[in-house]
C-alpha atoms as a PDB file:
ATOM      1  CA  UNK A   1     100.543  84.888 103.254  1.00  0.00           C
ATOM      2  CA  UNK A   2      96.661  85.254 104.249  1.00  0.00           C
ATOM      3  CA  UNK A   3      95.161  86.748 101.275  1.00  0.00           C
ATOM      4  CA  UNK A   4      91.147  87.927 101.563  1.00  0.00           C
ATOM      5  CA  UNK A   5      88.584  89.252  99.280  1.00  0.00           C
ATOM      6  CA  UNK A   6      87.453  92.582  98.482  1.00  0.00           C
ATOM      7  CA  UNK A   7      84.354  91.936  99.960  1.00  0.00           C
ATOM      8  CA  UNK A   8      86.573  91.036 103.663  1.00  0.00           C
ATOM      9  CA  UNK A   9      88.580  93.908 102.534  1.00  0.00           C
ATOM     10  CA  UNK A  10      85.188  96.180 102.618  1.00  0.00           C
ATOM     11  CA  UNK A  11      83.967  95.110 105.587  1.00  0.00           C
ATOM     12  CA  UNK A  12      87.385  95.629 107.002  1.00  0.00           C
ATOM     13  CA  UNK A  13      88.027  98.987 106.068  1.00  0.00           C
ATOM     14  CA  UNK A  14      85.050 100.630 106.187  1.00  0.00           C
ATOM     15  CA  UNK A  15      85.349 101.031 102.089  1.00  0.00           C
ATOM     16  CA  UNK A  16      82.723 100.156  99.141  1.00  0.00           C
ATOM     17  CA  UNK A  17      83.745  96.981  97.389  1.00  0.00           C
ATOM     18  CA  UNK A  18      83.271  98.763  94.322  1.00  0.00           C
ATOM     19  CA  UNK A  19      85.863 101.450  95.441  1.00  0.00           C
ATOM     20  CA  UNK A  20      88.385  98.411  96.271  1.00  0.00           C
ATOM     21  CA  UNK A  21      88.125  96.893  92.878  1.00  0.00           C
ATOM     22  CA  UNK A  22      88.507 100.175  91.715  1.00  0.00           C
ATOM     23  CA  UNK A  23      91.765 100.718  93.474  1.00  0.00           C
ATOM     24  CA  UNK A  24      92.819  97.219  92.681  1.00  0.00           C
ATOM     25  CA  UNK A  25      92.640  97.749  88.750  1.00  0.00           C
ATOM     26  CA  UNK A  26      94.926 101.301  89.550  1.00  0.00           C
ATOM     27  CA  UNK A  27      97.512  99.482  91.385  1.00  0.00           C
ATOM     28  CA  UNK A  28      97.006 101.390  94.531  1.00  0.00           C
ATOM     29  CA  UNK A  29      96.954  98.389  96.771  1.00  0.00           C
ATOM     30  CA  UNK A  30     100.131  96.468  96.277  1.00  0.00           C
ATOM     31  CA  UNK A  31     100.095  92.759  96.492  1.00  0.00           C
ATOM     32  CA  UNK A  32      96.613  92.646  94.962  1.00  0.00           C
ATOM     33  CA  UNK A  33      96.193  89.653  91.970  1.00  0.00           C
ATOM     34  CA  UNK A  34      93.012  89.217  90.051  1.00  0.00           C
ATOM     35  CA  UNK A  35      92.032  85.854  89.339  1.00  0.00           C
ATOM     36  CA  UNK A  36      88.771  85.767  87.116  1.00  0.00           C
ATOM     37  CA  UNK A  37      86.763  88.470  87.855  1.00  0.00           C
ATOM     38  CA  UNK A  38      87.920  88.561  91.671  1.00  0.00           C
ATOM     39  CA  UNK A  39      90.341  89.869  93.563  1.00  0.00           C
ATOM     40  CA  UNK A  40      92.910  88.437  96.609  1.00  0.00           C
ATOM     41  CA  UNK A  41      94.276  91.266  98.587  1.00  0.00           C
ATOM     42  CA  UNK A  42      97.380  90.854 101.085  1.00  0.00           C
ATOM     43  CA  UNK A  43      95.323  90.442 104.591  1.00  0.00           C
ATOM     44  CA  UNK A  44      98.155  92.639 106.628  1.00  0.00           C
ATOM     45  CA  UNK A  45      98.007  95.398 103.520  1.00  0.00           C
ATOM     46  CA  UNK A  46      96.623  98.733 105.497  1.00  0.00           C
ATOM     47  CA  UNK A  47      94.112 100.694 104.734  1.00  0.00           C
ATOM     48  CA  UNK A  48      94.138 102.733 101.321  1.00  0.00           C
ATOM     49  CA  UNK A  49      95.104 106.227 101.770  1.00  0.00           C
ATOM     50  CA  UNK A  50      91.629 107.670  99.435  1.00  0.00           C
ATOM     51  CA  UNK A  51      93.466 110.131  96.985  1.00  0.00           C
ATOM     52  CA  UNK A  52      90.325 111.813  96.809  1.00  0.00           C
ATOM     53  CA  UNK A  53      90.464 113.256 100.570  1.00  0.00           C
ATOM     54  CA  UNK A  54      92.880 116.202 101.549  1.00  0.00           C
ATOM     55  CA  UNK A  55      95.851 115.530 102.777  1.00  0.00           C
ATOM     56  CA  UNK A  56      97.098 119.046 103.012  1.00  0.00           C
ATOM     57  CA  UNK A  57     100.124 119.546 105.696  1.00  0.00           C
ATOM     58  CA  UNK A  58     100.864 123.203 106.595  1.00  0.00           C
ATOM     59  CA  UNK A  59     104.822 123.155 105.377  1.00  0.00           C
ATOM     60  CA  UNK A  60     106.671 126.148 105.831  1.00  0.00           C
ATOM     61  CA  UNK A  61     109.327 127.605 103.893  1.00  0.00           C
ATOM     62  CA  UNK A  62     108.386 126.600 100.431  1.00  0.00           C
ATOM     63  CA  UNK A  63     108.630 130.066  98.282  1.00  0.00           C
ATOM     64  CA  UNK A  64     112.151 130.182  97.090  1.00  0.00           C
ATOM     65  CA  UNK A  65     113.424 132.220  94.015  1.00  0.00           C
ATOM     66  CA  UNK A  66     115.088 129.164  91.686  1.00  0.00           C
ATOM     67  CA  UNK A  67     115.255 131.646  88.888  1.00  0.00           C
ATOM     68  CA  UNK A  68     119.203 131.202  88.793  1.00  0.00           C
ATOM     69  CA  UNK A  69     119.424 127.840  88.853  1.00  0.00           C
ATOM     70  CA  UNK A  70     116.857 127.315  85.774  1.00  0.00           C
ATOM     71  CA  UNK A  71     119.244 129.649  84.326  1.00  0.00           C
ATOM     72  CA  UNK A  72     121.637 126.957  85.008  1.00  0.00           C
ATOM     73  CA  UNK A  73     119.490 124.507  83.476  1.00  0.00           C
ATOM     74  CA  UNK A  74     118.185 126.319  80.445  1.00  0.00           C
ATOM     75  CA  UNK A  75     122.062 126.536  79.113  1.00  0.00           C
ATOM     76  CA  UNK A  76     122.930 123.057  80.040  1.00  0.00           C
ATOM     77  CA  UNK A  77     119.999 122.024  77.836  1.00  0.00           C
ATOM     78  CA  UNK A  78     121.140 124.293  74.935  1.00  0.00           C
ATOM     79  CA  UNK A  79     124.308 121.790  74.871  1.00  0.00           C
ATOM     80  CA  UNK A  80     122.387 118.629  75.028  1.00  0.00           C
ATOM     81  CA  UNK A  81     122.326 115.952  73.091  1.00  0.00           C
ATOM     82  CA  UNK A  82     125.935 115.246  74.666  1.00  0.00           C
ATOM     83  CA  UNK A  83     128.431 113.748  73.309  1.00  0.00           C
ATOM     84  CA  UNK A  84     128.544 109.792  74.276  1.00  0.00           C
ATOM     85  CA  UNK A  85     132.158 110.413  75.279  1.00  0.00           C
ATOM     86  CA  UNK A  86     131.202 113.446  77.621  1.00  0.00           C
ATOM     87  CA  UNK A  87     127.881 112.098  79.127  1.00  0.00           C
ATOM     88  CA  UNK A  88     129.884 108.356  79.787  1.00  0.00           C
ATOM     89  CA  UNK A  89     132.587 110.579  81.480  1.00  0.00           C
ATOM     90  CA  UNK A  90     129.885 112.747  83.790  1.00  0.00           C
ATOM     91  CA  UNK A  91     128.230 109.259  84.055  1.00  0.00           C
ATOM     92  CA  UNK A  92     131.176 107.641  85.683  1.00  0.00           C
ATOM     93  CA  UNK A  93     132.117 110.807  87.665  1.00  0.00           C
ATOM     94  CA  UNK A  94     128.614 110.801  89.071  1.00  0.00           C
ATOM     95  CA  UNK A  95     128.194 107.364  90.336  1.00  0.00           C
ATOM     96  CA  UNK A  96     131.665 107.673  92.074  1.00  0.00           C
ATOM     97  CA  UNK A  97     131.191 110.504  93.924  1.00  0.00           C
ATOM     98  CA  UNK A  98     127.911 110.036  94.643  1.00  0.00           C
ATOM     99  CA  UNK A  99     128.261 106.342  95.934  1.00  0.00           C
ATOM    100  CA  UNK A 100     131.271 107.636  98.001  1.00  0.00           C
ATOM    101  CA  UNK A 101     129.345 110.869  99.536  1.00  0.00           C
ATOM    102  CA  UNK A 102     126.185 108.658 100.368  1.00  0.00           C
ATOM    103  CA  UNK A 103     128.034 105.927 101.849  1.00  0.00           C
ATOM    104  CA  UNK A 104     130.535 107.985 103.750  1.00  0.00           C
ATOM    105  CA  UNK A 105     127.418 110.272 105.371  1.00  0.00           C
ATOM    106  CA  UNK A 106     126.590 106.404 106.582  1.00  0.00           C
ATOM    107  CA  UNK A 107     129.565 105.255 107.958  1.00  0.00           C
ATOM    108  CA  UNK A 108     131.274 103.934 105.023  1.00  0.00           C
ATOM    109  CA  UNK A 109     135.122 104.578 105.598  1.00  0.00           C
ATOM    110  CA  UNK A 110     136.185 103.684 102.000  1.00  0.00           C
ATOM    111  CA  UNK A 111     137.853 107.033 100.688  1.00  0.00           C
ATOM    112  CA  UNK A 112     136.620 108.494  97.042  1.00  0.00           C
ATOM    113  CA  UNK A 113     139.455 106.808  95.373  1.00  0.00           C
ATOM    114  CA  UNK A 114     139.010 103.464  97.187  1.00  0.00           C
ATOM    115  CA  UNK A 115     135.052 103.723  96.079  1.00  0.00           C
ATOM    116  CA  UNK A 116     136.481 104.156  91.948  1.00  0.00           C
ATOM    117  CA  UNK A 117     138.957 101.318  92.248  1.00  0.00           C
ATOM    118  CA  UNK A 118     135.989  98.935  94.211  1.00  0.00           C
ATOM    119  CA  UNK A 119     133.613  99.746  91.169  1.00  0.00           C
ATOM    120  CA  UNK A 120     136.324  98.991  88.909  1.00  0.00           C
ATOM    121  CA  UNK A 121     135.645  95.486  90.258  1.00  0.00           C
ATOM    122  CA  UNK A 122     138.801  95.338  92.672  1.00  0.00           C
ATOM    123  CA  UNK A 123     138.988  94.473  95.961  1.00  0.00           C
ATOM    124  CA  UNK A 124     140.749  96.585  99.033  1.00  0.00           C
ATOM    125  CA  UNK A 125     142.539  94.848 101.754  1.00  0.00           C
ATOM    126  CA  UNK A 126     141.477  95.743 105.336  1.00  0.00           C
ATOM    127  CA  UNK A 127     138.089  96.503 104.169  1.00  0.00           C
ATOM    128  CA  UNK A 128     135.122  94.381 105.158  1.00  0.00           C
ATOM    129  CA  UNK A 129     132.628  92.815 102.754  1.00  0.00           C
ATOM    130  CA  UNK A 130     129.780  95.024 103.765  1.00  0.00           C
ATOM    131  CA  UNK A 131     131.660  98.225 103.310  1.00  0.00           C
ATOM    132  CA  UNK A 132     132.293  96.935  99.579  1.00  0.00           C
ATOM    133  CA  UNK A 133     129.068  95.391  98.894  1.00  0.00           C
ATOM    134  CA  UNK A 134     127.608  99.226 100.065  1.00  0.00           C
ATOM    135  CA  UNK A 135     129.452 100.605  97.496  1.00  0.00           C
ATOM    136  CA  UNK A 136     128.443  98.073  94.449  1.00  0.00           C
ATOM    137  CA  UNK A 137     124.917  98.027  95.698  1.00  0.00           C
ATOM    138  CA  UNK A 138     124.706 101.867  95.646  1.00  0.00           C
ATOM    139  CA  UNK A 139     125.568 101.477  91.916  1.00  0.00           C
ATOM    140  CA  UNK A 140     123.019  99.156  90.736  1.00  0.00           C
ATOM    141  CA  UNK A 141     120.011 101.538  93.087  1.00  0.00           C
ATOM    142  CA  UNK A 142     121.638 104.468  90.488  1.00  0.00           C
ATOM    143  CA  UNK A 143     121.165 102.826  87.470  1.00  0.00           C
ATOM    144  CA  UNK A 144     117.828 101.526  88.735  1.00  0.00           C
ATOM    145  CA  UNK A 145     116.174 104.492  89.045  1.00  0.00           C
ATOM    146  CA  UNK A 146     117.610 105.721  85.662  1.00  0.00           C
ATOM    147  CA  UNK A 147     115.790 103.426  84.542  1.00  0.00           C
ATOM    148  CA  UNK A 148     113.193 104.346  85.844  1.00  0.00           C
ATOM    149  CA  UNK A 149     113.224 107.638  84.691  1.00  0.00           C
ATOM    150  CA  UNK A 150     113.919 106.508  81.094  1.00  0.00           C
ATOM    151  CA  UNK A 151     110.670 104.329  81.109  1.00  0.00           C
ATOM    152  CA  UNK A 152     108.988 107.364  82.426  1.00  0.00           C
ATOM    153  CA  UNK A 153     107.598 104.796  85.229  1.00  0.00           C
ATOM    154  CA  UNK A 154     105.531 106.073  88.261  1.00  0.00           C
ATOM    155  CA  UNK A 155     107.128 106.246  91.469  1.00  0.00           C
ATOM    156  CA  UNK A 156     105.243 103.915  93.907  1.00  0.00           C
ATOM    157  CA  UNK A 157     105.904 102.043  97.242  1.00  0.00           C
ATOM    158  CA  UNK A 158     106.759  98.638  94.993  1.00  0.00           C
ATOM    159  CA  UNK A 159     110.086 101.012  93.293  1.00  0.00           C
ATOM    160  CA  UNK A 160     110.746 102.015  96.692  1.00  0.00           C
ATOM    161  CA  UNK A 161     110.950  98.825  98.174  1.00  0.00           C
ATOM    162  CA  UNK A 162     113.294  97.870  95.018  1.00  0.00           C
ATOM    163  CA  UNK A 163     115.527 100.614  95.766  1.00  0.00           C
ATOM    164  CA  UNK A 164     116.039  99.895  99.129  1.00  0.00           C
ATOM    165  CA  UNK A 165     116.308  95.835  98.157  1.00  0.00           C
ATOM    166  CA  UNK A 166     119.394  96.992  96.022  1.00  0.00           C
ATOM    167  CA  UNK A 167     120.731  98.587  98.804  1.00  0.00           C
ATOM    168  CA  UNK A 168     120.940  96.279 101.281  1.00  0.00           C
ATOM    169  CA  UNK A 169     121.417  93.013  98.474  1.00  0.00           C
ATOM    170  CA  UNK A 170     123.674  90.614 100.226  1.00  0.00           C
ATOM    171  CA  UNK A 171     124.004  92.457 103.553  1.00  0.00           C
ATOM    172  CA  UNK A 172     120.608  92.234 105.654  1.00  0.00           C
ATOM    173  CA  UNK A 173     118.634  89.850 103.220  1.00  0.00           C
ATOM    174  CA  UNK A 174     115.765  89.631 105.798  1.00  0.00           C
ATOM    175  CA  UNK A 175     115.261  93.405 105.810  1.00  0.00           C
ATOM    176  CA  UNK A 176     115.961  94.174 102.212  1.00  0.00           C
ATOM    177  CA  UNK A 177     112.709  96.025 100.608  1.00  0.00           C
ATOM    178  CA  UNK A 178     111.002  95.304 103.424  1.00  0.00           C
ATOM    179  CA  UNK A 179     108.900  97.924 106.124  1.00  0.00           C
ATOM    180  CA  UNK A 180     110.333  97.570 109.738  1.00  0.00           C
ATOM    181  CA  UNK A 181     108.453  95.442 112.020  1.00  0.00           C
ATOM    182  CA  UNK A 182     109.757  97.435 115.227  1.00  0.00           C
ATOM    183  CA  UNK A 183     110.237 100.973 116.556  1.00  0.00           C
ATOM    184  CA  UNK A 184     113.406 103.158 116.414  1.00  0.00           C
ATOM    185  CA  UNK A 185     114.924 106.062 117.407  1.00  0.00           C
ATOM    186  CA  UNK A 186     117.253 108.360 115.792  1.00  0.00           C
ATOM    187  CA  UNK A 187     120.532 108.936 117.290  1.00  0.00           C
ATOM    188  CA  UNK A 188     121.327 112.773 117.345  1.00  0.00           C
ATOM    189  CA  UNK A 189     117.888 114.136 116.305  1.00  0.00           C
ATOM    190  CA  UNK A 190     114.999 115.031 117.987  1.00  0.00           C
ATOM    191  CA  UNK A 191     112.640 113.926 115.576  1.00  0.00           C
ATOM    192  CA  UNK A 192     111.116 110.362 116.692  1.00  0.00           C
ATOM    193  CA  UNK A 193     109.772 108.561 113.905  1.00  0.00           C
ATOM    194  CA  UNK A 194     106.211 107.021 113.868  1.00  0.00           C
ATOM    195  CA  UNK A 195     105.377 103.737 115.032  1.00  0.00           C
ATOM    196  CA  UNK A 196     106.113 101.021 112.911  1.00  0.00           C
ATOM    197  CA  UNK A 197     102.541  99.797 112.384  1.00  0.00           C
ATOM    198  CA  UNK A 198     101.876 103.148 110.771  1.00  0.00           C
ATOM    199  CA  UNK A 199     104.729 102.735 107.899  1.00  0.00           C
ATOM    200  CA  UNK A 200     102.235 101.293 105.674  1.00  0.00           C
ATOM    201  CA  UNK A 201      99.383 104.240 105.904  1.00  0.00           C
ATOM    202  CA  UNK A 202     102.152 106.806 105.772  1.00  0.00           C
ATOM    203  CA  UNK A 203     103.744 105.314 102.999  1.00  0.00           C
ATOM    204  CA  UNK A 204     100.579 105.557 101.065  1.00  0.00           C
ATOM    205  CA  UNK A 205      99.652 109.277 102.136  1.00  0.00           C
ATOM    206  CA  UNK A 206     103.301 110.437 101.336  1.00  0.00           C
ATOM    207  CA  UNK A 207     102.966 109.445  98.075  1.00  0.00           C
ATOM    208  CA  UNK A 208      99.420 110.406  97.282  1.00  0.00           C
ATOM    209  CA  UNK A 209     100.861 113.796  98.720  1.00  0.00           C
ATOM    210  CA  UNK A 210     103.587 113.431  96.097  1.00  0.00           C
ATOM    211  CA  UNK A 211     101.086 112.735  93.077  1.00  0.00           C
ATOM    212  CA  UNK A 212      98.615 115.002  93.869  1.00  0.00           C
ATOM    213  CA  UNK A 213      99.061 117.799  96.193  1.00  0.00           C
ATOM    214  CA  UNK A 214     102.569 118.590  94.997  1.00  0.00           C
ATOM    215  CA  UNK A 215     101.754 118.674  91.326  1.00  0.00           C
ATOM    216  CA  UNK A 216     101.737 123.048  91.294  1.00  0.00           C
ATOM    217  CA  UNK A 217     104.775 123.118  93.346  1.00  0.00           C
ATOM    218  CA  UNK A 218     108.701 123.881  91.643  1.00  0.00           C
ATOM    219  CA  UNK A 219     110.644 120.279  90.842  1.00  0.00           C
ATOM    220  CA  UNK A 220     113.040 120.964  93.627  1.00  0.00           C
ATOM    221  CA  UNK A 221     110.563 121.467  96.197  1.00  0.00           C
ATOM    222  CA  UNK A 222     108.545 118.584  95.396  1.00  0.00           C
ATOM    223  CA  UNK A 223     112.494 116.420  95.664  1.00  0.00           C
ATOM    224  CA  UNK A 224     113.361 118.207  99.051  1.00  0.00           C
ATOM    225  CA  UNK A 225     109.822 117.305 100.549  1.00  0.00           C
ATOM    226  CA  UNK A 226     110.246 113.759  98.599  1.00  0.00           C
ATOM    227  CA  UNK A 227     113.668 113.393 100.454  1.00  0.00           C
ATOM    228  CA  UNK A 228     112.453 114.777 103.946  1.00  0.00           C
ATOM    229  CA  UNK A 229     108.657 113.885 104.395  1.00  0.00           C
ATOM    230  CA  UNK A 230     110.362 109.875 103.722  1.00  0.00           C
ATOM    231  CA  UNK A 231     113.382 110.207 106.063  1.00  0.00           C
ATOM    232  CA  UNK A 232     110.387 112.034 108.290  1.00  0.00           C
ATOM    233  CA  UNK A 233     108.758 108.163 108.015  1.00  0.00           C
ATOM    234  CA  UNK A 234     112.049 106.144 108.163  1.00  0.00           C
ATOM    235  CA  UNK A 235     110.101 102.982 106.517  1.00  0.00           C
ATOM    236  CA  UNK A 236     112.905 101.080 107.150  1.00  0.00           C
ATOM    237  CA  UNK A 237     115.310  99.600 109.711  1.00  0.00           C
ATOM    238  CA  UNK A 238     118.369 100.752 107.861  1.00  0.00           C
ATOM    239  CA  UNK A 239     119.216 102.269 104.503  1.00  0.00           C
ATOM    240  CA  UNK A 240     116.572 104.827 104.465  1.00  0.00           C
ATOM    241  CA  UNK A 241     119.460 108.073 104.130  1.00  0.00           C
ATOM    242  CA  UNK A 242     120.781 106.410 100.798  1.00  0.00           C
ATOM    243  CA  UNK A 243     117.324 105.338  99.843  1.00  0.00           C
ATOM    244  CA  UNK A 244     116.302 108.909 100.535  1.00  0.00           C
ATOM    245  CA  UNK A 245     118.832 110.956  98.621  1.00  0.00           C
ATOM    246  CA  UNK A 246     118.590 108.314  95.677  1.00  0.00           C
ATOM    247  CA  UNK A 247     114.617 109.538  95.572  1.00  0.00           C
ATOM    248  CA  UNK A 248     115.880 113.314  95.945  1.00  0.00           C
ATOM    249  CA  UNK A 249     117.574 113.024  92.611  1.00  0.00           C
ATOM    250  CA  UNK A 250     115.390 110.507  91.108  1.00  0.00           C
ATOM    251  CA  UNK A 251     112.845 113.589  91.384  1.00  0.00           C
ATOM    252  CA  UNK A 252     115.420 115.917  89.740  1.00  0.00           C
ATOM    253  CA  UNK A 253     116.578 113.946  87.253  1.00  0.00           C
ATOM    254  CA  UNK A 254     113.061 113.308  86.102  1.00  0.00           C
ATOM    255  CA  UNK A 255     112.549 116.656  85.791  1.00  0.00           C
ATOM    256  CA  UNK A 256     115.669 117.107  83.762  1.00  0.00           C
ATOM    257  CA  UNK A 257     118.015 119.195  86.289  1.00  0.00           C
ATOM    258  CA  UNK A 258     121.724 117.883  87.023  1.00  0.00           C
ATOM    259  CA  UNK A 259     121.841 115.368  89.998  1.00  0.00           C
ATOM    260  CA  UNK A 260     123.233 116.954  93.139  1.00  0.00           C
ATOM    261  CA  UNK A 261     125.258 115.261  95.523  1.00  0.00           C
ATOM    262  CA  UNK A 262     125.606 115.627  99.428  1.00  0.00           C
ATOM    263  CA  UNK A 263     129.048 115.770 100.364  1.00  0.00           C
ATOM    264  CA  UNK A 264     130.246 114.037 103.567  1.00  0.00           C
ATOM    265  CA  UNK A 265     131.756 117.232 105.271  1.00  0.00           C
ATOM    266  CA  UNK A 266     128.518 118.793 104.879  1.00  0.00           C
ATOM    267  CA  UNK A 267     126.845 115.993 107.094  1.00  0.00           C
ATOM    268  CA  UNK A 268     126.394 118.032 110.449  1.00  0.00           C
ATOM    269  CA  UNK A 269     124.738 121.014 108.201  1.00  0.00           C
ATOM    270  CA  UNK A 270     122.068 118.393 106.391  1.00  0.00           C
ATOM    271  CA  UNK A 271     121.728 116.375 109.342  1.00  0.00           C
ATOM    272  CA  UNK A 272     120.237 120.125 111.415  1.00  0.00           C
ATOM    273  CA  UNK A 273     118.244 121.318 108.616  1.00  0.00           C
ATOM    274  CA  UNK A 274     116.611 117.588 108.125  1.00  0.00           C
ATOM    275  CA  UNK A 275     115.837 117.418 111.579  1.00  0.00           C
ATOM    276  CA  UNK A 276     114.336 120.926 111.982  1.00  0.00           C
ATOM    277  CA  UNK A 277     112.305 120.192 108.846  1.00  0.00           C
ATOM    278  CA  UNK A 278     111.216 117.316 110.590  1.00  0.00           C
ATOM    279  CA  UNK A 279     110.171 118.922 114.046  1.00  0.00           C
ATOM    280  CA  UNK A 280     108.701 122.195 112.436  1.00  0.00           C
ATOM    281  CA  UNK A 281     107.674 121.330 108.844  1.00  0.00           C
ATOM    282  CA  UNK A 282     109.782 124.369 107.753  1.00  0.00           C
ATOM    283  CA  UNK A 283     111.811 123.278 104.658  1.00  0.00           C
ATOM    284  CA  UNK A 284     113.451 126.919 103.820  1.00  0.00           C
ATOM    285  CA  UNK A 285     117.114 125.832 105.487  1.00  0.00           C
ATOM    286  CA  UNK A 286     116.659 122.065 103.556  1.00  0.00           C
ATOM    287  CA  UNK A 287     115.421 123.981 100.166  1.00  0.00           C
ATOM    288  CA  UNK A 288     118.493 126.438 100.179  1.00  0.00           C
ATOM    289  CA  UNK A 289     120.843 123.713 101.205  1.00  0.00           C
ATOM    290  CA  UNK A 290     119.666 121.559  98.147  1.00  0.00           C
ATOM    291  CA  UNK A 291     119.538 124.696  96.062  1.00  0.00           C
ATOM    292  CA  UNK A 292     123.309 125.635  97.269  1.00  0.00           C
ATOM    293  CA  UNK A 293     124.066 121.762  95.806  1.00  0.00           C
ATOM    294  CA  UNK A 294     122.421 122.562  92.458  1.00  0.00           C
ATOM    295  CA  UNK A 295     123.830 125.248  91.884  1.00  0.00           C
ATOM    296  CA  UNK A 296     127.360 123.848  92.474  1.00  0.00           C
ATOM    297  CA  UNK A 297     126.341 121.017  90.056  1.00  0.00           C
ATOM    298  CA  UNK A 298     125.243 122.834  87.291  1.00  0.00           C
ATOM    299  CA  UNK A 299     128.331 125.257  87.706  1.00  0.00           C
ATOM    300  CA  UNK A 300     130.320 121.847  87.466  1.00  0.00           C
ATOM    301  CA  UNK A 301     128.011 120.731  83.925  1.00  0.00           C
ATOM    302  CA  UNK A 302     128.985 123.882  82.471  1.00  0.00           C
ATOM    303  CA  UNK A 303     132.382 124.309  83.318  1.00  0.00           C
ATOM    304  CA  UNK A 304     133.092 121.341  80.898  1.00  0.00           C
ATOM    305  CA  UNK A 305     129.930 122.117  78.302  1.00  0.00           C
ATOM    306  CA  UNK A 306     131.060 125.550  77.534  1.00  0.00           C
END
């Protein structure tokens, strides 16, 4: 790969090479190794989204009352620590159902039973490889971003590319954690996502959105417009739904609320409210569908805490 210096990089960008180093030594352009007292920055790496700038969007449908579901919350955290027994058993309840839900809004015809018995390490005849490497993969990208929630690590493009590597391990190897390199469309929305030599700039400003202008807003706002604003970018040929809903609850769990999870039967329902999120920036229908989910999970938590 053709690397240059951040004196190229200046001249390229329009950008102080003091600024560049200073973004260097942050981490905020990836790829970037220092060697002495200089830098070598990826040549194809786009221009830094400046942190410093507005980047504002006018989203709609953002006030929501989540009194009841911190409710929720405040009396599931009266019970915690769990017991190991109870939090291994929520544990393994999670990752099945949410592997199956996630996989089945994709395509994946293994039922919810079939999905337990494949993480069990057992194989089902009739089934193709993919369909059971979808469902191991999904596993690992869940315990992944426990991880890193439990090393209190930032969210960045480099974790999002290692998410979506876990996904597709072993099934598109020459896509895996990487940004498309072509245009797509959607089938069933109206939404048309941007070109693919914008991923990169997007990429950056979604997440300098999601460090800096989200900061005042509630936890499950900032998820939903985490979830949304990314599907909104669709950074990658394929895998971006389960990438998307793993960075939904990675934002919730961070936070400490109950992972929610999208159940197949509600596909056509998530499907309209993503897509008229995407085409009007109003969020209310994707906020109260999310908020519908939490409160079903944390019904669920304390059904077997109390």
């Amino acid at each position: 790969m053709k690397h240059m210096s951040t004196k190229e990089a200046s001249e390229k960008w329009g950008i102080s090479d003091r600024r560049i180093r200073v973004l260097c030594k942050e981490g905020r352009i990836e790829g970037a190794k220092k060697t002495g007292r200089n830098w070598s920055i990826p040549w194809d790496f786009s221009k830094p989204v400046d942190a410093r700038e507005g980047n504002r969007k006018d989203y709609l449908g953002l006030d929501y009352d989540f009194s009841y579901i911190d409710s929720q919350k405040y009396s599931i955290d009266q019970h915690r620590p769990l017991s190991r027994q109870l939090a291994n058993s929520l544990h393994e309840k999670l990752i099945v159902e949410w592997t199956y839900n996630s996989n089945a809004i994709e395509g994946n015809t293994l039922t919810l039973s079939e999905t337990k018995v494949v993480l069990e390490g057992i194989t089902i005849g009739g089934k193709s490889m993919v369909e059971h490497l979808e469902i191991i993969n999904h596993r690992d990208a869940i315990l992944f971003i426990e991880d890193l929630i439990s090393s209190k690590e930032r969210l960045s493009e480099w974790n999002i590319k290692n998410i979506h590597a876990l996904i597709l391990k072993e099934i598109d190897s020459i896509n895996a954690g990487k940004y498309r390199t072509e245009n797509v469309v959607i089938s069933g929305a109206k939404h048309i996502p941007p070109k693919h030599y914008e991923i990169g700039g997007l990429m950056q400003r979604l997440l300098s959105e999601y460090q800096n202008e989200w900061g005042r807003l509630h936890p499950i706002v900032r998820a939903t417009l985490l979830h949304g604003e990314f599907v909104k970018i669709h950074p990658f040929i394929d895998g971006n739904g389960r990438t998307s809903r793993l960075l939904l609850n990675f934002e919730l769990m961070k936070n400490g609320y109950t992972p929610i999870i999208i159940k197949n039967e509600r596909r056509a329902k998530y499907y309209d409210v993503l897509d008229l999120a995407h085409t009007t920036m109003n969020y209310e229908p994707f906020i109260k569908l999310v908020s519908e989910l939490m409160i079903e999970s944390g019904k669920l938590w304390l059904s077997v805490l109390d």
